[in-house]
Protein backbone atom coordinates (compact mmCIF):
# COMPACT_ATOMS: atom_id res chain seq x y z
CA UNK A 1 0.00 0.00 0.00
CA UNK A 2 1.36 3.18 -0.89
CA UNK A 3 2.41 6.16 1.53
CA UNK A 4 -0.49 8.41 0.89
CA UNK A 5 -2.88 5.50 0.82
CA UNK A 6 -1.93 4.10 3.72
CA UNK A 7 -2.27 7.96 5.42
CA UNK A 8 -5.42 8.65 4.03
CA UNK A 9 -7.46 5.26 5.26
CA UNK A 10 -5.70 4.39 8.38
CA UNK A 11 -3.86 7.55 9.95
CA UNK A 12 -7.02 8.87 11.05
CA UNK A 13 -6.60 11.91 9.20
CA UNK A 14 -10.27 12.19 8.06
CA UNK A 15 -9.59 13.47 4.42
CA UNK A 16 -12.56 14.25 2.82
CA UNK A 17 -12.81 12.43 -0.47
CA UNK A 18 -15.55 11.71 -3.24
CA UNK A 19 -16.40 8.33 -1.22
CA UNK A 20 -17.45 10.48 1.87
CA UNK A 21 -18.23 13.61 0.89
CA UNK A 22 -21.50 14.33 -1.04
CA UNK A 23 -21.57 17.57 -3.01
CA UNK A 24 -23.93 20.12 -1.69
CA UNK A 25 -21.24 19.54 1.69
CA UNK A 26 -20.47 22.74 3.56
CA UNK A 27 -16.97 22.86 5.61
CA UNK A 28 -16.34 25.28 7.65
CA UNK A 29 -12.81 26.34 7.65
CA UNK A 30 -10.58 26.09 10.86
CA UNK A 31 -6.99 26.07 9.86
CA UNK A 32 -4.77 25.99 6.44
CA UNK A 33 -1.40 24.52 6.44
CA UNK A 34 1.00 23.84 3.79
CA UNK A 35 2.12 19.54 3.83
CA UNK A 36 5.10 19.65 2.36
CA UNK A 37 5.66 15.60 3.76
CA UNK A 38 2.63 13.43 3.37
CA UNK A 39 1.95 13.62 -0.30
CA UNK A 40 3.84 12.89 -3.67
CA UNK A 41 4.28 16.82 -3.67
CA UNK A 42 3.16 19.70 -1.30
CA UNK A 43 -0.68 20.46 -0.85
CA UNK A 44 -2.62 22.80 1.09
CA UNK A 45 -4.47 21.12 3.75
CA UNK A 46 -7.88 22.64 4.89
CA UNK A 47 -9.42 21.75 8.13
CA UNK A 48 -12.68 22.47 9.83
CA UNK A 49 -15.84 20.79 10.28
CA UNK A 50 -18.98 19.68 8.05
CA UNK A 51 -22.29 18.84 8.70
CA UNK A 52 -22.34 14.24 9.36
CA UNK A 53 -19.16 14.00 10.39
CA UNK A 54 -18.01 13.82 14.11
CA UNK A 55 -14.26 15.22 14.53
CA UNK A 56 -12.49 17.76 12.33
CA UNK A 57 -11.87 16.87 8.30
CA UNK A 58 -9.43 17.84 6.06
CA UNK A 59 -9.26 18.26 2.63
CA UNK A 60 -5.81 18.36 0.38
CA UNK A 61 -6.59 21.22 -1.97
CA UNK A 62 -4.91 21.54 -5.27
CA UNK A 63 -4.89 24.75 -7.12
CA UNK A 64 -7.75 25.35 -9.16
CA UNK A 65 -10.08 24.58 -5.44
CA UNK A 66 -7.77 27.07 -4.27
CA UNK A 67 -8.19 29.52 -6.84
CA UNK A 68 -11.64 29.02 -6.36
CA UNK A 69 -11.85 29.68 -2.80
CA UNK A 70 -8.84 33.13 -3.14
CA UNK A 71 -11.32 34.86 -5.56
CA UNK A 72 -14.21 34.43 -2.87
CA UNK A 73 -11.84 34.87 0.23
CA UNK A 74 -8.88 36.64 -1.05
CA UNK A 75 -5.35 35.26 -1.46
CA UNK A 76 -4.72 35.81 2.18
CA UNK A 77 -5.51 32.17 3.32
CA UNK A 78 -5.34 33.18 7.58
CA UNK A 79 -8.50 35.01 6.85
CA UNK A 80 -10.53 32.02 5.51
CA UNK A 81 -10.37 30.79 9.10
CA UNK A 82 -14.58 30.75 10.11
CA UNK A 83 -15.57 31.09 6.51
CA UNK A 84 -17.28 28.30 4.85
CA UNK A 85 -16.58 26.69 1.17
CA UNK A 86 -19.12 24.18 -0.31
CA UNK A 87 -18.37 21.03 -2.24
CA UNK A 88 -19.77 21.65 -5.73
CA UNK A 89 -18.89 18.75 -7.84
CA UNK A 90 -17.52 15.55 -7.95
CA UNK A 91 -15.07 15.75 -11.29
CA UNK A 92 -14.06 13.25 -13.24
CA UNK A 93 -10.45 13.17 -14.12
CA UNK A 94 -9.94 10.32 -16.85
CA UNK A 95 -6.58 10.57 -17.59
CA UNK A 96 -5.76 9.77 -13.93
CA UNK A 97 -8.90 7.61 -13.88
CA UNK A 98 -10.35 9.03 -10.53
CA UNK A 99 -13.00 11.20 -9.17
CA UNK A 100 -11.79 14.61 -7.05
CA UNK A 101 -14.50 17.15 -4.99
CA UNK A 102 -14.38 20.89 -6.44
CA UNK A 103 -15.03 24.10 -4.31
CA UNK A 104 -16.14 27.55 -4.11
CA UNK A 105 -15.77 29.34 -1.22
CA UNK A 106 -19.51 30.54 -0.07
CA UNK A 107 -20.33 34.17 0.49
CA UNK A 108 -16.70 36.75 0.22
CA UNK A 109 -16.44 39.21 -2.98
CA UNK A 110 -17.04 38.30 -6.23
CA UNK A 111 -14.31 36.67 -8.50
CA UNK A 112 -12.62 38.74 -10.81
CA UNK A 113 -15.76 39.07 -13.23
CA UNK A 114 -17.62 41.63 -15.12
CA UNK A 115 -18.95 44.07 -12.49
CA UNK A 116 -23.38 42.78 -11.17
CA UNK A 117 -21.89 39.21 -11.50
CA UNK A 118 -21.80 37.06 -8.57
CA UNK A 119 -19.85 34.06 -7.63
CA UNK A 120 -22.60 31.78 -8.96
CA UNK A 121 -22.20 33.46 -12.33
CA UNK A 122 -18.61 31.87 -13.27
CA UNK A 123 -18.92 29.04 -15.82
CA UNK A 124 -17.57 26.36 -13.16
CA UNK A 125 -20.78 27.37 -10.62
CA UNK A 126 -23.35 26.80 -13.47
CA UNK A 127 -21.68 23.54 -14.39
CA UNK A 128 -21.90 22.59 -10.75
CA UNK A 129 -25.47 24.01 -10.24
CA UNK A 130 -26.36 21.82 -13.79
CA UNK A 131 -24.50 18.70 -12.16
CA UNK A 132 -26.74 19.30 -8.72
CA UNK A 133 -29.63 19.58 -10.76
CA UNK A 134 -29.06 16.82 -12.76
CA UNK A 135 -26.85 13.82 -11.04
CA UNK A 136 -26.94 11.75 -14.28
CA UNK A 137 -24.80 14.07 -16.06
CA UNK A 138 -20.76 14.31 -16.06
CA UNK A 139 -18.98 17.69 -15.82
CA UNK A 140 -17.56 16.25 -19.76
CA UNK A 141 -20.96 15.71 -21.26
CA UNK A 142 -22.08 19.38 -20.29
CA UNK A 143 -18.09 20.49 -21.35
CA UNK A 144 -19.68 18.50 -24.95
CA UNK A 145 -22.74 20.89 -24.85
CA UNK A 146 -21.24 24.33 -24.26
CA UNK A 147 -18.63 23.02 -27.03
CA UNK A 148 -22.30 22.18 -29.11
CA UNK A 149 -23.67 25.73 -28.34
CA UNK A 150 -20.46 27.73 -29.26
CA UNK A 151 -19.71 25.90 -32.24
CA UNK A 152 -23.52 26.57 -33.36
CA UNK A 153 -23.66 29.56 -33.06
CA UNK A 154 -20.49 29.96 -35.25
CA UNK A 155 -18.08 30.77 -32.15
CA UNK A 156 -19.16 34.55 -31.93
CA UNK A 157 -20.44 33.48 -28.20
CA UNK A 158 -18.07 32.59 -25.54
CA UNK A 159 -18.18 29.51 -22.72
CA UNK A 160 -20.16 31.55 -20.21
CA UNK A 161 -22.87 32.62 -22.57
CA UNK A 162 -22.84 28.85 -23.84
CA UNK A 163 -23.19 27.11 -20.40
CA UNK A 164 -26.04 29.55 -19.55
CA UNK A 165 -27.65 28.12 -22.76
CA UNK A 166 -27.71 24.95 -21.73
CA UNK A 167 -28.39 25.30 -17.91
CA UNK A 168 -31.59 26.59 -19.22
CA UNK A 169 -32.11 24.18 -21.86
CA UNK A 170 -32.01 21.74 -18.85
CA UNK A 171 -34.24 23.64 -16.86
CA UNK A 172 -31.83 24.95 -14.59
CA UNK A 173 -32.80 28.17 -12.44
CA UNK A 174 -29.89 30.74 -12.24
């Protein structure tokens, strides 16, 4: 059994992973450290507590869940300590053929979008909020139909327009 394995399942670490944590889960954050030991490289670990589960969790965030969470919190990561961040989809990753969790910090200042947008406005919210909506479908078959919606309307409408297309083609409220 590998290293990180073996840390993960019997260390008593409580790392939040797709097999434990549903999407829709809210953490709220008590600490961020940098593991520079545990892992095949260094991660950001974020601690805190969530709704079903008795002690303190962490979660190994890589960088576009930390991205994420900086354009809701800011890039200063000792003031995310009492804010919460919500588990928005599970994601396929073929290539590595696993499943990882994907955040967005809840409430904080807009990302870095055009001004009367909100945080539930970037593309990666509606795919979530179209995922929630619709459990049958993979964050690549909706990737498929913005790719369908750009490409019909002969590319003069970007991936945010597109993936508002579809969330209401499928009935999703925005």
């Amino acid at each position: 059994m590998s290293i990180v394995k073996d840390y993960i399942e019997k260390a008593g670490s409580n790392f939040l992973t797709v097999k434990n944590c549903p999407v829709g889960t809210i953490m709220t954050i008590a600490s961020v450290t940098l593991d520079e030991e545990t892992f095949d490289k260094a991660y950001v670990i974020l601690g805190g507590t969530a709704p079903g589960f008795e002690e303190e969790v962490n979660y190994r965030a890589g960088v576009g869940n930390l991205k994420r969470i900086a354009e809701a919190f800011g890039e200063d990561e000792t003031k995310w300590v009492g804010k919460q961040i919500e588990c928005i989809v599970h994601q396929d990753y073929p290539g590595l053929g696993q499943k990882g969790l994907l955040w967005r910090g809840v409430g904080g200042a807009a990302p870095s979008a055009p001004t009367g947008q909100s945080v539930a406005d970037t593309v990666s919210d509606i795919v979530g909020k179209i995922m929630l909506a619709n459990p049958e479908m993979t964050g690549k078959a909706i990737k498929k139909l913005i790719d369908k919606e750009v490409k019909d309307a002969g590319g003069i409408i970007n991936d945010e327009a597109a993936v508002r297309i579809v969330a209401k083609d499928l009935g999703v409220e925005l």
